[in-house]
PDB file of N, CA and C in Angstrom:
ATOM      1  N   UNK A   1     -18.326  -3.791  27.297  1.00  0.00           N
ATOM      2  CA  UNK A   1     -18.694  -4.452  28.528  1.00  0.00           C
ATOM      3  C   UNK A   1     -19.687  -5.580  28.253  1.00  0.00           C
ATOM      4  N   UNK A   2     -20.731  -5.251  27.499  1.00  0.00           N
ATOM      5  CA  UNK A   2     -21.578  -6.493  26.806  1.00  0.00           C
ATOM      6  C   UNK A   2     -20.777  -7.313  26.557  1.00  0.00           C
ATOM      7  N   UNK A   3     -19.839  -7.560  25.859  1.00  0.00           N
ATOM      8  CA  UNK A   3     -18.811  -8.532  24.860  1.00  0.00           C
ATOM      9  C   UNK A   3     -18.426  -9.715  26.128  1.00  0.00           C
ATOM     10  N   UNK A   4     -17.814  -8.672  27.008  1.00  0.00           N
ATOM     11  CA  UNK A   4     -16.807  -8.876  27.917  1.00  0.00           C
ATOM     12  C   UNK A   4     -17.687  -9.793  29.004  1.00  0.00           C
ATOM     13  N   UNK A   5     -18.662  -9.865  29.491  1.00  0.00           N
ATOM     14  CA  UNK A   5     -20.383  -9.902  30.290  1.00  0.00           C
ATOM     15  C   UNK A   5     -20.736 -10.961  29.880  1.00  0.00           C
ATOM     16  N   UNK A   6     -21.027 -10.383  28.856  1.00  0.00           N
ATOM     17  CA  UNK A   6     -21.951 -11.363  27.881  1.00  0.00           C
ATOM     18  C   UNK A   6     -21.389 -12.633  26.955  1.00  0.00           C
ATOM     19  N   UNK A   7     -21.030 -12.420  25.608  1.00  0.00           N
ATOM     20  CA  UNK A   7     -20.378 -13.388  25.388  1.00  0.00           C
ATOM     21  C   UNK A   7     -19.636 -14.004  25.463  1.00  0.00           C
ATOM     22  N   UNK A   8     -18.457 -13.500  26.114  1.00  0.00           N
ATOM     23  CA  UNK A   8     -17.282 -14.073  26.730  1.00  0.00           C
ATOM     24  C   UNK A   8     -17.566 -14.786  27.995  1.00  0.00           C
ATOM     25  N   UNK A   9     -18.535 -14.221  28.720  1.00  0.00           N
ATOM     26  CA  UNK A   9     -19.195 -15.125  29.960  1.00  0.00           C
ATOM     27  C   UNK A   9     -18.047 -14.760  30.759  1.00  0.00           C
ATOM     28  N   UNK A  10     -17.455 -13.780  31.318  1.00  0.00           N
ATOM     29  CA  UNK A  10     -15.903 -13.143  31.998  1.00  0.00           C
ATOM     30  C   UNK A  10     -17.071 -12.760  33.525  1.00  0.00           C
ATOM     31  N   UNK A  11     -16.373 -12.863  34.569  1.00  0.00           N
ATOM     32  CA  UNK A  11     -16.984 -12.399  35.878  1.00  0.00           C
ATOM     33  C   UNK A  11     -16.808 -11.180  35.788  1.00  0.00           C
ATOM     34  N   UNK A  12     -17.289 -10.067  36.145  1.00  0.00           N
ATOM     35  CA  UNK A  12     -17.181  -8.485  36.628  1.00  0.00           C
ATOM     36  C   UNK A  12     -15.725  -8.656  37.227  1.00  0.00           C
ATOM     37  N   UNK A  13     -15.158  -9.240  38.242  1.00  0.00           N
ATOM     38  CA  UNK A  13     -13.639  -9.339  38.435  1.00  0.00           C
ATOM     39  C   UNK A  13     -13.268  -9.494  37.640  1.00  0.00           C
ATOM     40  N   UNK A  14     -13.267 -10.479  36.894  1.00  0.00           N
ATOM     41  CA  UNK A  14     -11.919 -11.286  35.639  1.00  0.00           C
ATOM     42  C   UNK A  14     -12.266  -9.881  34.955  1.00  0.00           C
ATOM     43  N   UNK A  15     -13.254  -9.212  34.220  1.00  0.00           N
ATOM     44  CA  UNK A  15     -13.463  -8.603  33.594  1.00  0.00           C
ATOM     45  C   UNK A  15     -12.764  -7.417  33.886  1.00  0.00           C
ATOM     46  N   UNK A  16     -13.002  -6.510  34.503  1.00  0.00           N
ATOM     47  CA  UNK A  16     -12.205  -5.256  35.313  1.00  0.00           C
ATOM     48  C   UNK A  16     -10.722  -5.502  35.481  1.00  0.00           C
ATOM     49  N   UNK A  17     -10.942  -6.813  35.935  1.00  0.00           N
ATOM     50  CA  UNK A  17      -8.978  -6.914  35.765  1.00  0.00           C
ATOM     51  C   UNK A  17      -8.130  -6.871  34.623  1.00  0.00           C
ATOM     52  N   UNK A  18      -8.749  -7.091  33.640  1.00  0.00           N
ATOM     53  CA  UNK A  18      -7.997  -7.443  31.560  1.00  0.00           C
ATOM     54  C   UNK A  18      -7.577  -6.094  31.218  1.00  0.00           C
ATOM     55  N   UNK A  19      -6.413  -6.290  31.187  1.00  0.00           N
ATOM     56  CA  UNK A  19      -5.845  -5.140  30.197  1.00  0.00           C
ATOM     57  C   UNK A  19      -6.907  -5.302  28.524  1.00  0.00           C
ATOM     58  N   UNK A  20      -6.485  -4.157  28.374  1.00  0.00           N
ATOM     59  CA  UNK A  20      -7.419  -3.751  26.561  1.00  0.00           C
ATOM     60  C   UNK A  20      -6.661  -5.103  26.003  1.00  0.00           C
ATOM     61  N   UNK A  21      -5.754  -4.902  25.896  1.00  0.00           N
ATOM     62  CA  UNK A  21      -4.700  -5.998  24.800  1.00  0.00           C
ATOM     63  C   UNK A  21      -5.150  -7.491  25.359  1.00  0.00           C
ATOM     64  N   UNK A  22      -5.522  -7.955  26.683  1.00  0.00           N
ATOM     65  CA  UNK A  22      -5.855  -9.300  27.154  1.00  0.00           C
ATOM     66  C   UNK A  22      -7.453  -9.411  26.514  1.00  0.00           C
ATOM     67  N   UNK A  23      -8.313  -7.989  26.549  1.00  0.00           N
ATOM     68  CA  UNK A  23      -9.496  -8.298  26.058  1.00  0.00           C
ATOM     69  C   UNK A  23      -9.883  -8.492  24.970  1.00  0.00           C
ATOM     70  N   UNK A  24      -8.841  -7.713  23.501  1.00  0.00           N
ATOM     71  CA  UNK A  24      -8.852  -7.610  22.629  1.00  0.00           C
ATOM     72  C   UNK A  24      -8.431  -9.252  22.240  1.00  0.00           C
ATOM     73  N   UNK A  25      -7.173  -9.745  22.720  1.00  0.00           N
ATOM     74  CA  UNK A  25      -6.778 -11.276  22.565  1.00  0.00           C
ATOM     75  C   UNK A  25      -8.464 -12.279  22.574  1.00  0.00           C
ATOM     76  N   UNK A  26      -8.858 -11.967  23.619  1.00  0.00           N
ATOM     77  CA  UNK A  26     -10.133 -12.830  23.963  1.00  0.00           C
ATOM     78  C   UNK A  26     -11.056 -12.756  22.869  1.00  0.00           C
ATOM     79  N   UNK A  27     -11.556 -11.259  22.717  1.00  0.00           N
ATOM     80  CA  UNK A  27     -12.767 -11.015  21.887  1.00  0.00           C
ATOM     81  C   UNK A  27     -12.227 -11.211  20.938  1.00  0.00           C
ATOM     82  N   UNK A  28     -10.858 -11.285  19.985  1.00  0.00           N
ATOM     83  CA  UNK A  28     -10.916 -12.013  18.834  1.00  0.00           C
ATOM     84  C   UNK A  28     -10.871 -13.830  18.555  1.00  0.00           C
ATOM     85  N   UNK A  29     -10.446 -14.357  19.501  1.00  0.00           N
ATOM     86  CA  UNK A  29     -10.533 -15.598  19.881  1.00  0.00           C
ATOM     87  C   UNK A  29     -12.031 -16.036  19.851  1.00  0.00           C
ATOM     88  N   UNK A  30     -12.924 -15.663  19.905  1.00  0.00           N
ATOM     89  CA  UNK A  30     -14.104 -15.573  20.551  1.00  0.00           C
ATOM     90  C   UNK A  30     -14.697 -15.385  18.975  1.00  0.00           C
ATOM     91  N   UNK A  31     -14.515 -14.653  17.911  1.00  0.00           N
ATOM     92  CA  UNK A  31     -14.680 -14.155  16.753  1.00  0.00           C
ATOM     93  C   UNK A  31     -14.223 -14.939  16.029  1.00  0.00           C
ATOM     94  N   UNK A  32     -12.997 -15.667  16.055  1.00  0.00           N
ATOM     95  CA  UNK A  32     -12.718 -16.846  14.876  1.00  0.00           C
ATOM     96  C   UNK A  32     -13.448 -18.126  15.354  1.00  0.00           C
ATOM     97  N   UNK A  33     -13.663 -18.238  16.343  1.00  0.00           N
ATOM     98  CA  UNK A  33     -14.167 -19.416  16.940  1.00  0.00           C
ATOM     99  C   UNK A  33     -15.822 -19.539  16.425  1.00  0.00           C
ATOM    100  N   UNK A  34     -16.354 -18.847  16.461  1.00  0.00           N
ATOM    101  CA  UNK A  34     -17.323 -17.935  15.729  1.00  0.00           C
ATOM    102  C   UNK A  34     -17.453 -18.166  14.089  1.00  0.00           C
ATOM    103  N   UNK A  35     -16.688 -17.845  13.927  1.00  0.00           N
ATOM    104  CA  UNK A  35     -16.476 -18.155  12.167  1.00  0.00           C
ATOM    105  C   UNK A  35     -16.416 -19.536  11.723  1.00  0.00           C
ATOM    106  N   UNK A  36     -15.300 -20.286  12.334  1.00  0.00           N
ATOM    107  CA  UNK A  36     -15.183 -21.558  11.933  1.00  0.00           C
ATOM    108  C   UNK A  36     -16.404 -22.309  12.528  1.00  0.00           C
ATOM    109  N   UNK A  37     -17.189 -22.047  13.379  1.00  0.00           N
ATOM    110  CA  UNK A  37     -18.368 -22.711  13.700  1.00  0.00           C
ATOM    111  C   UNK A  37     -19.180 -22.695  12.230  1.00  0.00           C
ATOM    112  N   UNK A  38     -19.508 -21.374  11.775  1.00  0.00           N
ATOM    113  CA  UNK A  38     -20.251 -20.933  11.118  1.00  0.00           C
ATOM    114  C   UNK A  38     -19.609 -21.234   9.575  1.00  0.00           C
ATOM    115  N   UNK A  39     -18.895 -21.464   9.246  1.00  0.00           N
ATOM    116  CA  UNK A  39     -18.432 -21.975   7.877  1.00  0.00           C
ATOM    117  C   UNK A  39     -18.273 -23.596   7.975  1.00  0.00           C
ATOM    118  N   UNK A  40     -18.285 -24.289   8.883  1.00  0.00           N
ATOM    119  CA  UNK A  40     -18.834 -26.001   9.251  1.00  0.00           C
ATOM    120  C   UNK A  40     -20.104 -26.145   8.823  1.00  0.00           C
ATOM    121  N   UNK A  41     -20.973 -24.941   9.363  1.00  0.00           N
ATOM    122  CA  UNK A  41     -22.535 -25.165   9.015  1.00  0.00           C
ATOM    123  C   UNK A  41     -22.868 -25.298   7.342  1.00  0.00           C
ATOM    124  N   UNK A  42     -22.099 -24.266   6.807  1.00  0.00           N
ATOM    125  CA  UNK A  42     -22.262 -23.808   5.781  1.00  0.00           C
ATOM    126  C   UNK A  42     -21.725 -24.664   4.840  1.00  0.00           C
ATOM    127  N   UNK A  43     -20.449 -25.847   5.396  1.00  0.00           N
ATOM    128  CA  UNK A  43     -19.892 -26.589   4.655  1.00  0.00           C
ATOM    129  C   UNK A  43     -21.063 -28.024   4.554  1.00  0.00           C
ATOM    130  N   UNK A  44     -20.858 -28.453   5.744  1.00  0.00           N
ATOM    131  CA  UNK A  44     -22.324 -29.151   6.235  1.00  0.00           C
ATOM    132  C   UNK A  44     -23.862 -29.328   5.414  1.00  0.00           C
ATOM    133  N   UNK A  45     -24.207 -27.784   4.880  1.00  0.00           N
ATOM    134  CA  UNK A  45     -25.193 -27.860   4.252  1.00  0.00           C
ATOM    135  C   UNK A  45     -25.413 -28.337   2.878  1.00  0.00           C
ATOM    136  N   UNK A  46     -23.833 -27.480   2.748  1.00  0.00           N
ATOM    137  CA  UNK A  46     -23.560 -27.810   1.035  1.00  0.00           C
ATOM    138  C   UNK A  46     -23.258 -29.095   0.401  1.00  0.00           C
ATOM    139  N   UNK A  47     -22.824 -30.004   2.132  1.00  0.00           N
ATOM    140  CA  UNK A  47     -22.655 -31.573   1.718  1.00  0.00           C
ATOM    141  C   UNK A  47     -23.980 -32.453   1.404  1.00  0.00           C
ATOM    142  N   UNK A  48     -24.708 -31.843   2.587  1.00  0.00           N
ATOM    143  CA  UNK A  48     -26.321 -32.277   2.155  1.00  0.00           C
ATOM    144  C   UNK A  48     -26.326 -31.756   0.926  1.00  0.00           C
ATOM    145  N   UNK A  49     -26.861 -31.005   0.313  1.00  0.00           N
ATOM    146  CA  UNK A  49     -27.554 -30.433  -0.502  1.00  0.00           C
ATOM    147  C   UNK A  49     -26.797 -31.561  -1.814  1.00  0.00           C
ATOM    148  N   UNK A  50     -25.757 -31.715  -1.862  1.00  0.00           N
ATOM    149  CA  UNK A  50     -24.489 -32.467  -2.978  1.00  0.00           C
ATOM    150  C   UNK A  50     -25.459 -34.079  -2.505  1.00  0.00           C
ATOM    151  N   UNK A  51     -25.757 -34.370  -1.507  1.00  0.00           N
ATOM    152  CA  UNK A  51     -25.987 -35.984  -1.179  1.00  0.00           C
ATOM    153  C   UNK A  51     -27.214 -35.713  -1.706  1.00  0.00           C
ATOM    154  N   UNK A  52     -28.437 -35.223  -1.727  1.00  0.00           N
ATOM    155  CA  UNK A  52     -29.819 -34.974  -2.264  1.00  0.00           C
ATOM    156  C   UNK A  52     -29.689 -34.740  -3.465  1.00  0.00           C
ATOM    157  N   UNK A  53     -28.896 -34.112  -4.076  1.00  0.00           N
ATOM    158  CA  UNK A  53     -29.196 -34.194  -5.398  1.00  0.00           C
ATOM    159  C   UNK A  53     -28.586 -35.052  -6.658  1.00  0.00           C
ATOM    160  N   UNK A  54     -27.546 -36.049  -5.655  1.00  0.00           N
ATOM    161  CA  UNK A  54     -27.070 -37.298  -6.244  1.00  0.00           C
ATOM    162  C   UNK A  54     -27.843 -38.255  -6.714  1.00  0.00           C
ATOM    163  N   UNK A  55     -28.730 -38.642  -6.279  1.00  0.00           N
ATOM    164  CA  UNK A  55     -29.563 -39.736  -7.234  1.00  0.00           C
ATOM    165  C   UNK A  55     -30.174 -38.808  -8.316  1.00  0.00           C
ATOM    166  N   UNK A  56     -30.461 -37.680  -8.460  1.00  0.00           N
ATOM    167  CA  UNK A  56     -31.564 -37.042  -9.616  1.00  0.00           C
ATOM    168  C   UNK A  56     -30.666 -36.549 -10.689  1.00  0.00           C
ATOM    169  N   UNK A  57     -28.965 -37.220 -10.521  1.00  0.00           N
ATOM    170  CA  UNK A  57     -28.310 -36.392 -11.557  1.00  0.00           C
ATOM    171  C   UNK A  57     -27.837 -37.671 -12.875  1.00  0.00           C
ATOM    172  N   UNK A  58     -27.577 -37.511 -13.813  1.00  0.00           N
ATOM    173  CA  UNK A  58     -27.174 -38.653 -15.236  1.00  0.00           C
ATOM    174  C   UNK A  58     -26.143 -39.502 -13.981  1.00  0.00           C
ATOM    175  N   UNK A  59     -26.816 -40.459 -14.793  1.00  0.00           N
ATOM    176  CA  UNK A  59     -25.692 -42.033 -14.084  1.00  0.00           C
ATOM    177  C   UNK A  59     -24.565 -41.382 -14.640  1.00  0.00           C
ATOM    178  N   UNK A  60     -23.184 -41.624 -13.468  1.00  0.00           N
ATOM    179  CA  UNK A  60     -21.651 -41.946 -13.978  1.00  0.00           C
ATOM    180  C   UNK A  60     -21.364 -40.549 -13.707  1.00  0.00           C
ATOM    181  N   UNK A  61     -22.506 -39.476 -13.635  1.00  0.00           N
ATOM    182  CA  UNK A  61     -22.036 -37.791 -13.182  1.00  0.00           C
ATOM    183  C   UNK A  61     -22.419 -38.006 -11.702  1.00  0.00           C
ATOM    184  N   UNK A  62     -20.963 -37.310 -11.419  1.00  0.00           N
ATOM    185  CA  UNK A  62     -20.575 -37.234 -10.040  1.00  0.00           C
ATOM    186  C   UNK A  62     -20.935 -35.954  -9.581  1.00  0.00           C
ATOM    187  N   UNK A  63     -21.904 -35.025  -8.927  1.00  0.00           N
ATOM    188  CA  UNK A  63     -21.694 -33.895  -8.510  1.00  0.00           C
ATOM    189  C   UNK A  63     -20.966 -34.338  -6.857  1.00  0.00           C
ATOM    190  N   UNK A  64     -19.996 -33.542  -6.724  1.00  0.00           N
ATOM    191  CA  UNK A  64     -19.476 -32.872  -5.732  1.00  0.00           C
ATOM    192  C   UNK A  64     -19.468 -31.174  -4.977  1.00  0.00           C
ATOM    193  N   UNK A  65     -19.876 -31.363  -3.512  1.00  0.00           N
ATOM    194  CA  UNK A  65     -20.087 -30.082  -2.640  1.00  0.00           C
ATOM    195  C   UNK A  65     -19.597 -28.652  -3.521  1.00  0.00           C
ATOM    196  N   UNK A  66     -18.257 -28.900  -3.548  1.00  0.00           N
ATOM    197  CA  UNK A  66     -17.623 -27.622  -4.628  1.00  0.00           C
ATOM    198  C   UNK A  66     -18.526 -27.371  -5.881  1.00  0.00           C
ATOM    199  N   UNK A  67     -19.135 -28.607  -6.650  1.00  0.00           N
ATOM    200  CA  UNK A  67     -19.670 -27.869  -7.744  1.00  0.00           C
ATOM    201  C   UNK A  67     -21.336 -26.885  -7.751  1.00  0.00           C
ATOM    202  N   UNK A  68     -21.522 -27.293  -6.825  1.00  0.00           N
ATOM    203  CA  UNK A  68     -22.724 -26.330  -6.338  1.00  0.00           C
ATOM    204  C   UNK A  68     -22.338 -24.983  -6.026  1.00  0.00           C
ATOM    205  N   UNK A  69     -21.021 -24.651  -4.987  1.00  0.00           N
ATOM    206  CA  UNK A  69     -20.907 -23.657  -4.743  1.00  0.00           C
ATOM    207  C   UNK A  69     -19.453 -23.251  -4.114  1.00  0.00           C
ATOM    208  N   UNK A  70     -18.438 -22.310  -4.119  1.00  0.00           N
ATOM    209  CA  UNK A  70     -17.023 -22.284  -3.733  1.00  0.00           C
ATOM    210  C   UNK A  70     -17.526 -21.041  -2.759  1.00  0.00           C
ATOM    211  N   UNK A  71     -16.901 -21.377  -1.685  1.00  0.00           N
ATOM    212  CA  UNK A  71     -17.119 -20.184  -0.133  1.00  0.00           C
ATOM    213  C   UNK A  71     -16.155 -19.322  -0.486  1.00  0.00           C
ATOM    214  N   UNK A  72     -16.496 -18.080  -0.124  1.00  0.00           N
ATOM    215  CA  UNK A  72     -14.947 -17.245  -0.060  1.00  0.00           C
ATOM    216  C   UNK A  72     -14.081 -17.355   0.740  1.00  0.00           C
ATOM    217  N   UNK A  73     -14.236 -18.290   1.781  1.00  0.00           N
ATOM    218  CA  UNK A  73     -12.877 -18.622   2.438  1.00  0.00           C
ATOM    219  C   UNK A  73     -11.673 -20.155   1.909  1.00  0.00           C
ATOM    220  N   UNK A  74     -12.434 -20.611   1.255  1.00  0.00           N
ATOM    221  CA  UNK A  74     -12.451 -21.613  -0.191  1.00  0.00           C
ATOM    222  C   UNK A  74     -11.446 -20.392  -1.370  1.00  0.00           C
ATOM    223  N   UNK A  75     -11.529 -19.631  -1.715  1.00  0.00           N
ATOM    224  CA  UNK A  75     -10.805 -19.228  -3.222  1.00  0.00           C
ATOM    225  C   UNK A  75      -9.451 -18.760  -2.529  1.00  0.00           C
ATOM    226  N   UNK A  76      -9.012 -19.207  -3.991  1.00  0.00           N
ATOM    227  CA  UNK A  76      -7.117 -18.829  -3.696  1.00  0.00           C
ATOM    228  C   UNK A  76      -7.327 -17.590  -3.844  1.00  0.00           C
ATOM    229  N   UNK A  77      -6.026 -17.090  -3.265  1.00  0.00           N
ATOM    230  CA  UNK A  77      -6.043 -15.540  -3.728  1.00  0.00           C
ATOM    231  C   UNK A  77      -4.833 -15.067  -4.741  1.00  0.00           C
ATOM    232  N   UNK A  78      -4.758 -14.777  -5.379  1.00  0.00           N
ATOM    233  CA  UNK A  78      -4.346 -14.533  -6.701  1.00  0.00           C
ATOM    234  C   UNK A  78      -3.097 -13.780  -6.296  1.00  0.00           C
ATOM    235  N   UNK A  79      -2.032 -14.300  -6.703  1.00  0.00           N
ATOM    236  CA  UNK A  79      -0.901 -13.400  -6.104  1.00  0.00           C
ATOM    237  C   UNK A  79      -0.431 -12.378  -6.905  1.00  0.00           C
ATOM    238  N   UNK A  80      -0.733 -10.574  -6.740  1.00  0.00           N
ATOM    239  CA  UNK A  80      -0.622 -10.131  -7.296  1.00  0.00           C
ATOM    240  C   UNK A  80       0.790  -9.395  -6.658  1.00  0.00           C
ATOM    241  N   UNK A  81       1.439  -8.711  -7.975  1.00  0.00           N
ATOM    242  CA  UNK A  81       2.787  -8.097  -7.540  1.00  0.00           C
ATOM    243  C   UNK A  81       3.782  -8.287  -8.766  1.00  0.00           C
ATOM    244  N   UNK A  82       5.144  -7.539  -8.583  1.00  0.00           N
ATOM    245  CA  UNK A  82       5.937  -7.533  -9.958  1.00  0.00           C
ATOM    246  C   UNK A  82       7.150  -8.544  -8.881  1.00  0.00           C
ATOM    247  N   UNK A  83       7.466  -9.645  -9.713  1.00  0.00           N
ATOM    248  CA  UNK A  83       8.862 -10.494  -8.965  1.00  0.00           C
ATOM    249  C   UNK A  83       9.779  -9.669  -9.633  1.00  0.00           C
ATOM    250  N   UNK A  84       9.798  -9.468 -10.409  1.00  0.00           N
ATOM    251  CA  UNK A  84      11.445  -8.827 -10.820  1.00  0.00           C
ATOM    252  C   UNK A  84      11.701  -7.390  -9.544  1.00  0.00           C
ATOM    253  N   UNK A  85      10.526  -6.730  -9.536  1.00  0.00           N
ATOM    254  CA  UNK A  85      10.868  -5.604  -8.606  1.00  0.00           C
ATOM    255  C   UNK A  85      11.152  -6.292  -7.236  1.00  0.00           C
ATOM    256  N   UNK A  86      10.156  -7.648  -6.621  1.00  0.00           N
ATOM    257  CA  UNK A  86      10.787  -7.651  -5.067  1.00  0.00           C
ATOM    258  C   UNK A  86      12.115  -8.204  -5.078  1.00  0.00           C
ATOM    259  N   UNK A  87      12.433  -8.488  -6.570  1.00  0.00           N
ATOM    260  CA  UNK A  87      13.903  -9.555  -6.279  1.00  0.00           C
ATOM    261  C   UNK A  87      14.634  -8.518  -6.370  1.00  0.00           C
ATOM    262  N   UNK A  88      14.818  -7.015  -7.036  1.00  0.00           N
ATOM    263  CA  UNK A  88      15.712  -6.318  -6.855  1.00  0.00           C
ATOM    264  C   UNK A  88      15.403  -5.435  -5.738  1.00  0.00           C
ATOM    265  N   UNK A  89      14.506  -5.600  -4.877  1.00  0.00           N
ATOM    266  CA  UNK A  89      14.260  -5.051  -3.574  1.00  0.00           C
ATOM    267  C   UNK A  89      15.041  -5.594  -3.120  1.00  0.00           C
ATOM    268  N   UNK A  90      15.044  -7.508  -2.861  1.00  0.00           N
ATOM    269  CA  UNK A  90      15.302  -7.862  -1.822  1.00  0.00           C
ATOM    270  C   UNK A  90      17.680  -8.191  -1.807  1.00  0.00           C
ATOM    271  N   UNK A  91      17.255  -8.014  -3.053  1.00  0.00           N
ATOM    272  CA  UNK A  91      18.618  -7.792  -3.355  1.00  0.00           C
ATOM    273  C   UNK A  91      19.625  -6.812  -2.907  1.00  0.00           C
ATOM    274  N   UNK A  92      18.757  -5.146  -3.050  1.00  0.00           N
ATOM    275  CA  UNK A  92      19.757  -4.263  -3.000  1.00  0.00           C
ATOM    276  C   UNK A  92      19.450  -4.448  -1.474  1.00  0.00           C
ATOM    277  N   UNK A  93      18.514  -4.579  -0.732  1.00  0.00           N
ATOM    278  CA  UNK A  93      18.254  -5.005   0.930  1.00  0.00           C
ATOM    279  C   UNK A  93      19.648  -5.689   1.220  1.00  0.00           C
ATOM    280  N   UNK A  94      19.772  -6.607   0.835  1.00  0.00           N
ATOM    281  CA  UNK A  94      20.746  -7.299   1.358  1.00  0.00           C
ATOM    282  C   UNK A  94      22.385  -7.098   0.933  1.00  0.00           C
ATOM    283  N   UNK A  95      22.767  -5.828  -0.081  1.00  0.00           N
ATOM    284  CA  UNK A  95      23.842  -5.483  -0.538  1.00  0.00           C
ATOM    285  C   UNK A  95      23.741  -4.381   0.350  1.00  0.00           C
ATOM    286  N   UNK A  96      22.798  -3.694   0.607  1.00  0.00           N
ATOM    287  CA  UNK A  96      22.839  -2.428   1.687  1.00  0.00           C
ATOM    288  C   UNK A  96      22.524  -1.245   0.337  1.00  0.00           C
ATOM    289  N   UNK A  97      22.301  -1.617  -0.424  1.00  0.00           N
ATOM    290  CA  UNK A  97      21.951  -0.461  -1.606  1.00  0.00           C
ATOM    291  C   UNK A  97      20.859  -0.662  -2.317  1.00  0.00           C
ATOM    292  N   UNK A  98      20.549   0.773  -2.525  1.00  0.00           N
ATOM    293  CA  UNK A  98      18.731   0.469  -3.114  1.00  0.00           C
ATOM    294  C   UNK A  98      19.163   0.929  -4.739  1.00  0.00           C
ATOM    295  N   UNK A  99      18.195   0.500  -5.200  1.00  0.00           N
ATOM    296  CA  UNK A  99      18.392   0.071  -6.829  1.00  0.00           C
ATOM    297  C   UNK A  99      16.730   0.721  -6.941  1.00  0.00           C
ATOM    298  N   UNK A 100      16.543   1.581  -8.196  1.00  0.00           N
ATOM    299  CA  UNK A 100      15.191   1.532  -9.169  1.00  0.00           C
ATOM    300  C   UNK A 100      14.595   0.654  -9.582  1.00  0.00           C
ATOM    301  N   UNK A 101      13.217   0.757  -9.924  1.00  0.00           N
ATOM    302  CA  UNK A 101      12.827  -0.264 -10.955  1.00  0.00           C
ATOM    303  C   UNK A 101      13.234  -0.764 -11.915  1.00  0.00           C
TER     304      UNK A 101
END
């Protein structure tokens, strides 16, 4: 009810009226919106911090934002898994027969 009240800023009507699933839609809307605010800041800072310490670095070295620091919403994620097994997954899937490793 706080969430719903409070940060969402919802009237006691609008509020009472939301199915779980309409509130749940909201309060995560409300949560990424949230995030990407908050990783702007964080990108933001790291651009300052890259512009301040550009004059104090060797002529012709370029620091850039990334080399100070990589966000975790920044790293790839490493694709882990066996291809030979999903290709004979997706194989016998589509022959209608399942096959072993």
């Amino acid at each position: 009810m706080q969430i719903g009240l409070g940060r969402l800023r919802f009237g006691p009507s609008v509020f009472y009226d939301m199915t779980f699933e309409e509130f749940c839609a909201a309060a995560t809307g409300m949560n990424k919106e949230e995030e990407m605010r908050q990783q702007q800041e964080w990108e933001r800072a790291r651009w300052l911090a890259a512009l301040s310490l550009a004059p104090h670095s060797k002529k012709g070295q370029r620091i850039k934002p990334q080399d100070l620091c990589i966000f975790p919403w920044e790293k790839k994620t490493k694709g882990k898994g066996n291809k030979k097994l999903l290709a004979n997954t997706l194989k016998s899937l589509s022959n209608g027969k399942t096959q072993g490793p």
